[in-house]
N, C-alpha and C. Protein backbone atom coordinates (compact mmCIF):
# COMPACT_ATOMS: atom_id res chain seq x y z
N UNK A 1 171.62 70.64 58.70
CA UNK A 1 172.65 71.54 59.17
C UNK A 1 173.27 71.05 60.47
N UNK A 2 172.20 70.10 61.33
CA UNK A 2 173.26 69.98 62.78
C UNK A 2 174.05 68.95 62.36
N UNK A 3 173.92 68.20 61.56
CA UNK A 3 175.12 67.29 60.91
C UNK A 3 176.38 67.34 60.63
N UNK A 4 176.10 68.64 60.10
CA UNK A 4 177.79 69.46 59.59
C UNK A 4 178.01 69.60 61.10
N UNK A 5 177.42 71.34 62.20
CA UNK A 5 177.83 71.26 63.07
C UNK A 5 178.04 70.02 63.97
N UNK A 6 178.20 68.87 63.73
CA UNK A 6 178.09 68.03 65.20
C UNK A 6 179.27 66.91 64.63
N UNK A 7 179.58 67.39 62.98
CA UNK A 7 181.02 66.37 62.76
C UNK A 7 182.22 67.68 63.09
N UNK A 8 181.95 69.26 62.70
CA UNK A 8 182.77 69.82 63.39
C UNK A 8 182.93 70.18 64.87
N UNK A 9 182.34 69.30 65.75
CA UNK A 9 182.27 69.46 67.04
C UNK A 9 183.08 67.89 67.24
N UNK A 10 183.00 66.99 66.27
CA UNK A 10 183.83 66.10 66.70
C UNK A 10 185.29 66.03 66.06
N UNK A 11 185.59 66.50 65.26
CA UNK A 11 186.59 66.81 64.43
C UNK A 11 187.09 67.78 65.67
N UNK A 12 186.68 68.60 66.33
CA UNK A 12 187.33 69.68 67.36
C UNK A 12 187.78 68.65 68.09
N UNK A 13 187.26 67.81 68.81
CA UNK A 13 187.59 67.40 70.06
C UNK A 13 188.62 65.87 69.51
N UNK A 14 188.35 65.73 68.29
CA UNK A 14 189.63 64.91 68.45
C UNK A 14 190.99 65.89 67.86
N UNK A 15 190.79 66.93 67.38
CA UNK A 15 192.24 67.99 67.63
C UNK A 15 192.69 68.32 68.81
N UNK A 16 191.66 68.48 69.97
CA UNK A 16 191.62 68.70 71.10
C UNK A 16 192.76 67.32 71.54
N UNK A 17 192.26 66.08 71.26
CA UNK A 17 192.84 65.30 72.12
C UNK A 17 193.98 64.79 71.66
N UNK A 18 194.64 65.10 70.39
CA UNK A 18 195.78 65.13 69.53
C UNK A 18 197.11 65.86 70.04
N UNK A 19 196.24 67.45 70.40
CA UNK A 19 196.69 68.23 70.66
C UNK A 19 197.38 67.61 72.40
N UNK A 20 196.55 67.40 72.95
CA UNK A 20 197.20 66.95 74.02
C UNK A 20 197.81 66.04 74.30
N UNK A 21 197.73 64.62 73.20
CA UNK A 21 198.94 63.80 72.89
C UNK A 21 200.48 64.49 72.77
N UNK A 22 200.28 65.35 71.84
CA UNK A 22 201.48 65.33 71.42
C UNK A 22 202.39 66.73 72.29
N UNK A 23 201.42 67.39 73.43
CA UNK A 23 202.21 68.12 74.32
C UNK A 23 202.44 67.13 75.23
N UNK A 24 202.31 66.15 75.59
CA UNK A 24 202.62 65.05 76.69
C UNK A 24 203.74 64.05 76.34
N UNK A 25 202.83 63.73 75.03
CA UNK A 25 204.38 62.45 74.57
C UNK A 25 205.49 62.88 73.86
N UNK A 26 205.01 64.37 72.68
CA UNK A 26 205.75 64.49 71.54
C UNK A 26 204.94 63.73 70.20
N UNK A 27 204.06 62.92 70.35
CA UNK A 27 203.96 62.17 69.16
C UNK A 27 203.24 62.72 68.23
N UNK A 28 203.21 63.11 67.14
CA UNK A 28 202.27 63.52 66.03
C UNK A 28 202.02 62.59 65.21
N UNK A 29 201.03 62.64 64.37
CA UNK A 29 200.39 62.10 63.18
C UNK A 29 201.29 61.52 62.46
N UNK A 30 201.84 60.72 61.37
CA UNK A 30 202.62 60.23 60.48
C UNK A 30 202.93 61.05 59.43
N UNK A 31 201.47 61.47 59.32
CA UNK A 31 201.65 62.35 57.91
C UNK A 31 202.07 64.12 58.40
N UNK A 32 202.36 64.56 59.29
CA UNK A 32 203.05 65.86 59.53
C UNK A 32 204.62 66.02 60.13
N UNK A 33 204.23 64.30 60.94
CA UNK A 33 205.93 64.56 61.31
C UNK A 33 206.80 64.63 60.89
N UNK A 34 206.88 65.10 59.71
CA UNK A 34 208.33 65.37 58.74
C UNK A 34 208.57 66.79 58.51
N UNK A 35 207.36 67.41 59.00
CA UNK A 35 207.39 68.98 58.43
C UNK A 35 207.56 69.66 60.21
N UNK A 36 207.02 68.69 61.32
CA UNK A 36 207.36 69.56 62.31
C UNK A 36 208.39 69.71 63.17
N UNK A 37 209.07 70.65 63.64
CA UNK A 37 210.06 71.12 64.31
C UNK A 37 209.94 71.38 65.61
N UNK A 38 208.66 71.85 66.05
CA UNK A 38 208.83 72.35 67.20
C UNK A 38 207.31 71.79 67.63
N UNK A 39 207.49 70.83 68.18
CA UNK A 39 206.05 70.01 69.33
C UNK A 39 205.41 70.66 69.46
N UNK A 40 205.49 71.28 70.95
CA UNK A 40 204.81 72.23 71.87
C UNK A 40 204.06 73.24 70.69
N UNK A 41 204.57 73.77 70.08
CA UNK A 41 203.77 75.06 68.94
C UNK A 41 202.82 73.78 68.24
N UNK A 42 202.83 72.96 67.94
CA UNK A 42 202.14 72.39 67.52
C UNK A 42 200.78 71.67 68.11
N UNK A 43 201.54 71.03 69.24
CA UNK A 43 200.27 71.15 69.93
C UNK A 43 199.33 72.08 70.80
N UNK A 44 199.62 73.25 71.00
CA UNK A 44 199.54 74.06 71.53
C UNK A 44 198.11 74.64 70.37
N UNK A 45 198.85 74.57 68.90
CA UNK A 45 198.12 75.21 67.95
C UNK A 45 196.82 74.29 67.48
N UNK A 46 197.19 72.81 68.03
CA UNK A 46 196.02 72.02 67.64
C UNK A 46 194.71 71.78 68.82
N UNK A 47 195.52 72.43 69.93
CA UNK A 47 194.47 72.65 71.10
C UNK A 47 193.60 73.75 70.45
N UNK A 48 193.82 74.95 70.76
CA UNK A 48 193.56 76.23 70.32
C UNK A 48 192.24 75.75 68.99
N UNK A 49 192.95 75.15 67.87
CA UNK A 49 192.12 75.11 66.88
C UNK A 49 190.80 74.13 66.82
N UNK A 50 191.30 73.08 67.88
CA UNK A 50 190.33 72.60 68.26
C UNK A 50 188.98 72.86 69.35
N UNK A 51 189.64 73.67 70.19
CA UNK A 51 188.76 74.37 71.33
C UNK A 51 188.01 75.39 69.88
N UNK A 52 188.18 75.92 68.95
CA UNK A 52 187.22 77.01 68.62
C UNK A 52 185.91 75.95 67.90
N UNK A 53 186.44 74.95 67.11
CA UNK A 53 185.60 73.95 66.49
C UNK A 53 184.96 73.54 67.72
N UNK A 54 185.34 73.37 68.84
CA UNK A 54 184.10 72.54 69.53
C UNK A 54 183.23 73.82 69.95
N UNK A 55 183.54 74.72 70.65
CA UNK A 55 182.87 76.02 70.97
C UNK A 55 181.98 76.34 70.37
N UNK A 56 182.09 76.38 69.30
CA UNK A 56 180.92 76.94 68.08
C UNK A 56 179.82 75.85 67.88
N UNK A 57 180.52 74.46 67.93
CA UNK A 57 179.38 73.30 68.07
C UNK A 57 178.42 73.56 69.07
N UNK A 58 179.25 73.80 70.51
CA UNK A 58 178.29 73.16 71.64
C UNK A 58 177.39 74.97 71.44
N UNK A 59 178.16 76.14 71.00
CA UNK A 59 177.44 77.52 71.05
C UNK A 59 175.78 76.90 70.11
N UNK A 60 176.59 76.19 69.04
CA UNK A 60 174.95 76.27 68.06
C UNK A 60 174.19 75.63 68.56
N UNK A 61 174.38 74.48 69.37
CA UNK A 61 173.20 73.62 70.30
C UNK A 61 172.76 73.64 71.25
N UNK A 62 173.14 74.61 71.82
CA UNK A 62 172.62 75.17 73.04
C UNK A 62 172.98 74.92 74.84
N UNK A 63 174.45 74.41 74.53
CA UNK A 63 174.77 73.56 75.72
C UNK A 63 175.03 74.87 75.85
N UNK A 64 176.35 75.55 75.84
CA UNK A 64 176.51 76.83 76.46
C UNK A 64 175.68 77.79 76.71
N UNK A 65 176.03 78.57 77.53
CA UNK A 65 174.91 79.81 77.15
C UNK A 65 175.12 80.71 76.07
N UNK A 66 173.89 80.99 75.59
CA UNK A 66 174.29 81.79 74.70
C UNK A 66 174.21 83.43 74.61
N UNK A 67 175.87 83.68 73.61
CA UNK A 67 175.92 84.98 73.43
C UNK A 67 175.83 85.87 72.20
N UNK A 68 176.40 86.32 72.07
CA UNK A 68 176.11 87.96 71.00
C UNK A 68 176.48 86.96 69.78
N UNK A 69 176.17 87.28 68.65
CA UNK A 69 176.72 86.88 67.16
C UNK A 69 178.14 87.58 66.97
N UNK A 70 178.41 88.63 67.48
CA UNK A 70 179.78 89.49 67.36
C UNK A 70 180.27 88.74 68.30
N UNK A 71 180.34 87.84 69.10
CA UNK A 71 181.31 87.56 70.25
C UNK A 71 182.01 86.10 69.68
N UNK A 72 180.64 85.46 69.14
CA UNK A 72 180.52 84.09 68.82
C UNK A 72 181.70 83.95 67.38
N UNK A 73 181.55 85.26 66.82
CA UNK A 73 182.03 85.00 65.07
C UNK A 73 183.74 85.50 65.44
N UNK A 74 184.18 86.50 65.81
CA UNK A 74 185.05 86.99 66.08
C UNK A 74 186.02 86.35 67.25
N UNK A 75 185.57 86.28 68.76
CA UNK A 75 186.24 84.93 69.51
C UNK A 75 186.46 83.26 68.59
N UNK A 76 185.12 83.14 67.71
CA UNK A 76 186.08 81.34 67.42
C UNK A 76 186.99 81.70 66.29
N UNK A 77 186.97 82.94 65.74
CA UNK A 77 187.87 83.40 64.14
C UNK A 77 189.08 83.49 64.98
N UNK A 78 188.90 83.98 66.18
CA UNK A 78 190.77 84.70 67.09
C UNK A 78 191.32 83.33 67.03
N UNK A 79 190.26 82.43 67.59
CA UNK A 79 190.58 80.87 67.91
C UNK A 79 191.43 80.45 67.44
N UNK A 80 190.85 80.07 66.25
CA UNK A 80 191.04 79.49 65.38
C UNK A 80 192.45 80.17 64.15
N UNK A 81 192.05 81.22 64.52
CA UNK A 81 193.86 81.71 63.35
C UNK A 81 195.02 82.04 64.32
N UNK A 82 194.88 81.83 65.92
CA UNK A 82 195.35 81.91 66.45
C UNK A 82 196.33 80.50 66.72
N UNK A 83 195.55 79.16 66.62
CA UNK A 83 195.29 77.72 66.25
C UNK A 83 196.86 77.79 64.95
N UNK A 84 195.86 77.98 64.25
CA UNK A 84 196.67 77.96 62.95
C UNK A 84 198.34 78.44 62.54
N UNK A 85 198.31 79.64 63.16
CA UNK A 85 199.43 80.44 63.32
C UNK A 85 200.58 79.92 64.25
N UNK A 86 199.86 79.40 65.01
CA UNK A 86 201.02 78.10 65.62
C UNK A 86 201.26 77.19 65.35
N UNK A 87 200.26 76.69 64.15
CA UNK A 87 200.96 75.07 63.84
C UNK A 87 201.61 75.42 62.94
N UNK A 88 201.68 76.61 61.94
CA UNK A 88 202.29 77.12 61.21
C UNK A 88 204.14 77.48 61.53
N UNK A 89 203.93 77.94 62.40
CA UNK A 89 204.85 78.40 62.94
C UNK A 89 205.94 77.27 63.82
N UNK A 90 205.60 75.97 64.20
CA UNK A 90 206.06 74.62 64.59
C UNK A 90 206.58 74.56 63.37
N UNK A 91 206.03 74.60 61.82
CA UNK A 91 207.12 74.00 60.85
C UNK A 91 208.06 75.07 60.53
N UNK A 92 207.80 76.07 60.74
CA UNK A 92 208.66 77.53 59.64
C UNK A 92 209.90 77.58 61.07
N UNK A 93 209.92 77.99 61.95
CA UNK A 93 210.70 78.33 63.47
C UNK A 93 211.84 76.99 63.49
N UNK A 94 213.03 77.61 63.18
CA UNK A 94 214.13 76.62 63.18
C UNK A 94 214.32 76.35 64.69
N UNK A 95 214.56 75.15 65.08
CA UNK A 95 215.06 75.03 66.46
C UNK A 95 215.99 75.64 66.84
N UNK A 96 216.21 75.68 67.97
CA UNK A 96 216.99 76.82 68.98
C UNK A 96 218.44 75.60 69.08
N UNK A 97 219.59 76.92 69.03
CA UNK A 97 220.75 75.88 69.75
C UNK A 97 221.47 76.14 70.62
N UNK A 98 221.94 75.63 71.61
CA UNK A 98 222.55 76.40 72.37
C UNK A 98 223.91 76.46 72.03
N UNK A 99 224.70 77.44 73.04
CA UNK A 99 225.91 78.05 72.52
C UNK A 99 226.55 76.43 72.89
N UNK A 100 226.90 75.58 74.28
CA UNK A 100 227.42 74.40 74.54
C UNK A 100 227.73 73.30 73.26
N UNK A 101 226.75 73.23 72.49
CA UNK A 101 226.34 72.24 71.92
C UNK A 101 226.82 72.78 70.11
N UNK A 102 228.15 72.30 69.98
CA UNK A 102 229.03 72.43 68.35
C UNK A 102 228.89 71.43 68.11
């Protein structure tokens, strides 16, 4: 079992560091940049989704301290669809235009 948890603790932290690529440079993956529109929601959403994957890793091994089972299941679920709902929302959210710019 710490196997699973400790590839989704690394799978987190390289969303984690994706995520912060692509709020810095803009750059995404090959295989999404055709569907995304809006960066920032994207990386924003791959931080997020990645902070709940590592959380729950380092929660099951004992680096953090540990808390309630209701805190643990419900905070990485907010995380994480919270995560989601923004990368979601980078492809669906048409870019903005301004009035200047015909």
């Amino acid at each position: 079992m710490a196997w699973v948890v400790g590839t989704g603790g690394f799978l987190g932290l390289l969303a984690i560091a994706l995520g912060i690529v692509t709020l810095r440079t803009g750059w995404i993956l090959p295989t999404a940049r055709r569907h995304v529109i809006r960066h920032k929601l994207h990386g924003l959403g791959a931080l997020l989704t990645g902070a709940s994957a590592l959380l729950q890793s380092l929660l099951y091994f004992h680096i953090l301290p540990s808390v309630s089972w209701n805190v643990r299941f419900f905070g990485g679920n907010a995380l994480l669809f919270a995560g989601l709902t923004l990368i979601a929302l980078s492809q669906l959210l048409p870019l903005r235009r301004n009035a200047d710019q015909n």
